[in-house]
Protein backbone atom coordinates (compact mmCIF):
# COMPACT_ATOMS: atom_id res chain seq x y z
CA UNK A 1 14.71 24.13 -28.86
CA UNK A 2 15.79 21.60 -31.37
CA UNK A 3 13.47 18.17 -31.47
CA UNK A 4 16.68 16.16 -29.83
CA UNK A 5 16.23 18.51 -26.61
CA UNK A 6 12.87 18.18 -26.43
CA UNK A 7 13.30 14.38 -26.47
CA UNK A 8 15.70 14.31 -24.08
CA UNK A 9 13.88 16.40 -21.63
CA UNK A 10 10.92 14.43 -21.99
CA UNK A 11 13.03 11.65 -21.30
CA UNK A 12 14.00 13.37 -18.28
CA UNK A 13 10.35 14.17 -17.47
CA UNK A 14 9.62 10.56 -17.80
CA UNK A 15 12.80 9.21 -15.31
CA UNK A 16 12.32 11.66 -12.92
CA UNK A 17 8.11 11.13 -12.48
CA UNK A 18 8.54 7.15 -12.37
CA UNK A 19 11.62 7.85 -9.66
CA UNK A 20 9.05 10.00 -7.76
CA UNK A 21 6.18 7.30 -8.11
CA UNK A 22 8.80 4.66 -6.53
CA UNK A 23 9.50 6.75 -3.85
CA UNK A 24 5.79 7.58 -2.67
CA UNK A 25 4.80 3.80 -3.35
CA UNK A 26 7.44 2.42 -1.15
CA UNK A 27 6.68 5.43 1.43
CA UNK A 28 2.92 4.79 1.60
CA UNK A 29 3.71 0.72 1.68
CA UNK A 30 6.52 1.17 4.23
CA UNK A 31 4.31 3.54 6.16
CA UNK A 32 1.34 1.10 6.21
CA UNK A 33 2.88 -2.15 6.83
CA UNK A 34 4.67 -0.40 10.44
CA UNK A 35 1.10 -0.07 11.22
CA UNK A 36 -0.27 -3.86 10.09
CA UNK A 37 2.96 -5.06 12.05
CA UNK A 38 2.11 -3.02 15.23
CA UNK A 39 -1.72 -3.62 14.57
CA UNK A 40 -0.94 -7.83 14.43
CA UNK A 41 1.58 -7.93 17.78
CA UNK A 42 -1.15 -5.82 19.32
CA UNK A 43 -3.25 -8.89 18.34
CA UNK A 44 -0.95 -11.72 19.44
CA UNK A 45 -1.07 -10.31 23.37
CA UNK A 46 -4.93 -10.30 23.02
CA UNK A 47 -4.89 -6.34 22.91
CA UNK A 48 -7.89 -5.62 20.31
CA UNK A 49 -8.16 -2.06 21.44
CA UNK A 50 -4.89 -1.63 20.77
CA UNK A 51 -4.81 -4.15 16.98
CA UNK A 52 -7.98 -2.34 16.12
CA UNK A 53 -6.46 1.18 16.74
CA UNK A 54 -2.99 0.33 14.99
CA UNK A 55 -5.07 -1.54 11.68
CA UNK A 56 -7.13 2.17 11.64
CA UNK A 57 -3.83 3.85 11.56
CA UNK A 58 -2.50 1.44 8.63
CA UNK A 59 -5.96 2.36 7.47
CA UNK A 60 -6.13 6.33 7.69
CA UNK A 61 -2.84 6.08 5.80
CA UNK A 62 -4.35 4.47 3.00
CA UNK A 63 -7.01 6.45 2.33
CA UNK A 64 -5.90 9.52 2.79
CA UNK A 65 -3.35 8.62 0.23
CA UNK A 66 -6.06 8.55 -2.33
CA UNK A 67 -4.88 11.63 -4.52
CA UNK A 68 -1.89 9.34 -5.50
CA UNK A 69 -3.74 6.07 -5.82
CA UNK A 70 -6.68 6.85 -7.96
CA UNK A 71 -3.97 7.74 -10.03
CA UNK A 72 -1.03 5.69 -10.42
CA UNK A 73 -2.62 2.31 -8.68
CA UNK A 74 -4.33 0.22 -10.63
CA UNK A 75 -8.42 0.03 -9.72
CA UNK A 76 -8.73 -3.48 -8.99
CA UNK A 77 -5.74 -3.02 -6.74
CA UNK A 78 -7.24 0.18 -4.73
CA UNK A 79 -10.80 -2.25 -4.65
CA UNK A 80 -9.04 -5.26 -3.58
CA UNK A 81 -6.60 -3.53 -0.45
CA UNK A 82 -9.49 -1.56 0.76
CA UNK A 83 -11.76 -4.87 0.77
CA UNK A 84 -8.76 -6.56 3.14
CA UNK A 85 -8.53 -3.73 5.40
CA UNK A 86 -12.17 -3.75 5.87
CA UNK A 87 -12.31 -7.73 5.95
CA UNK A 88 -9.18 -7.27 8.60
CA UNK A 89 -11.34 -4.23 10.31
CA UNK A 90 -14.67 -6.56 10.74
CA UNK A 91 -12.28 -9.15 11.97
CA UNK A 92 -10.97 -7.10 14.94
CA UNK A 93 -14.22 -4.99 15.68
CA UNK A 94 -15.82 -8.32 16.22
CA UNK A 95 -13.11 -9.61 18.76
CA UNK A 96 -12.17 -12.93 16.88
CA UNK A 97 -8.60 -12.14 17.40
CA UNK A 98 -8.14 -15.89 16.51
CA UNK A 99 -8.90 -15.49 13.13
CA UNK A 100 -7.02 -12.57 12.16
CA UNK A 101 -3.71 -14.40 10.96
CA UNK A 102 -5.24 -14.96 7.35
CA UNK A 103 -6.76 -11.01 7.10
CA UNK A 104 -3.67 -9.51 7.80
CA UNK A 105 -1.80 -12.42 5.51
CA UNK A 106 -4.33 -11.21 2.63
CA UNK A 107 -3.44 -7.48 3.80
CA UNK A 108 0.01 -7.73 3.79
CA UNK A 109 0.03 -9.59 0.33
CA UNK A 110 -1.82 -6.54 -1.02
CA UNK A 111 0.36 -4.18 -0.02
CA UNK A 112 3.59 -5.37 -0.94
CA UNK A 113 2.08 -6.73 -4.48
CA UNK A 114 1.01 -2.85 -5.16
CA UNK A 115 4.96 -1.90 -4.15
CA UNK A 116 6.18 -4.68 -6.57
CA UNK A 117 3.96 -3.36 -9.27
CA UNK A 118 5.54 -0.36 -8.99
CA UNK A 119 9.03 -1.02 -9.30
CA UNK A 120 10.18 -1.34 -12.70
CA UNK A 121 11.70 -4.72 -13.90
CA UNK A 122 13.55 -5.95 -16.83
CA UNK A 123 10.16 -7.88 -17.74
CA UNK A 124 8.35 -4.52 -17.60
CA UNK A 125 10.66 -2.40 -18.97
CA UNK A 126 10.76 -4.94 -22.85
């Protein structure tokens, strides 16, 4: 295999593992943020059974996706979400549905900052 093959199908390699990485990314976000949405209406009608069960759903998702984001997440990322689901979690458990509206703010920020991250740009690409 000449070097010019090789090159390209590294190349290849390379396209194919960062259009993979986009896909999971935007699965586990999409996947996560259905939950937070369900888990915050579930809030709004006073239903903290039903907030705290939805958030532990969003939750579950997250770290059982942990074989992908130990990897391809950044660190302070992983530390930071988890710390808002947990801040979010304590929230709920506690029954101050009142005070909820900034946790799942922070949450959702999280979340959709990791998906951005992940999608290349012009900016990251030079």
């Amino acid at each position: 295999m000449s070097r010019e093959s090789l090159a390209a199908l590294l190349i290849l390699l390379l396209i194919l593992g960062a259009w993979w990485n986009i896909g999971a990314v935007d699965s586990l976000s999409r996947d996560m943020l259905s939950a937070l949405e369900e888990s915050e209406q579930a809030a709004d009608r006073g239903d903290c059974y039903g907030a705290l069960r939805a958030m532990d759903k969003a939750l579950d998702r997250w770290l059982n996706a942990d074989s992908y984001t130990h990897i391809f997440i950044r660190h302070s990322e992983i530390d930071s979400t988890a710390d808002a689901f947990y801040e979010l979690r304590e929230l709920l458990l506690s029954g101050d549905l009142d005070s909820c509206d900034a946790a799942y703010g922070k949450l959702r920020y999280h979340i959709i900052s990791i998906q951005e991250m992940e999608h290349p740009s012009l900016g990251s690409i030079l």
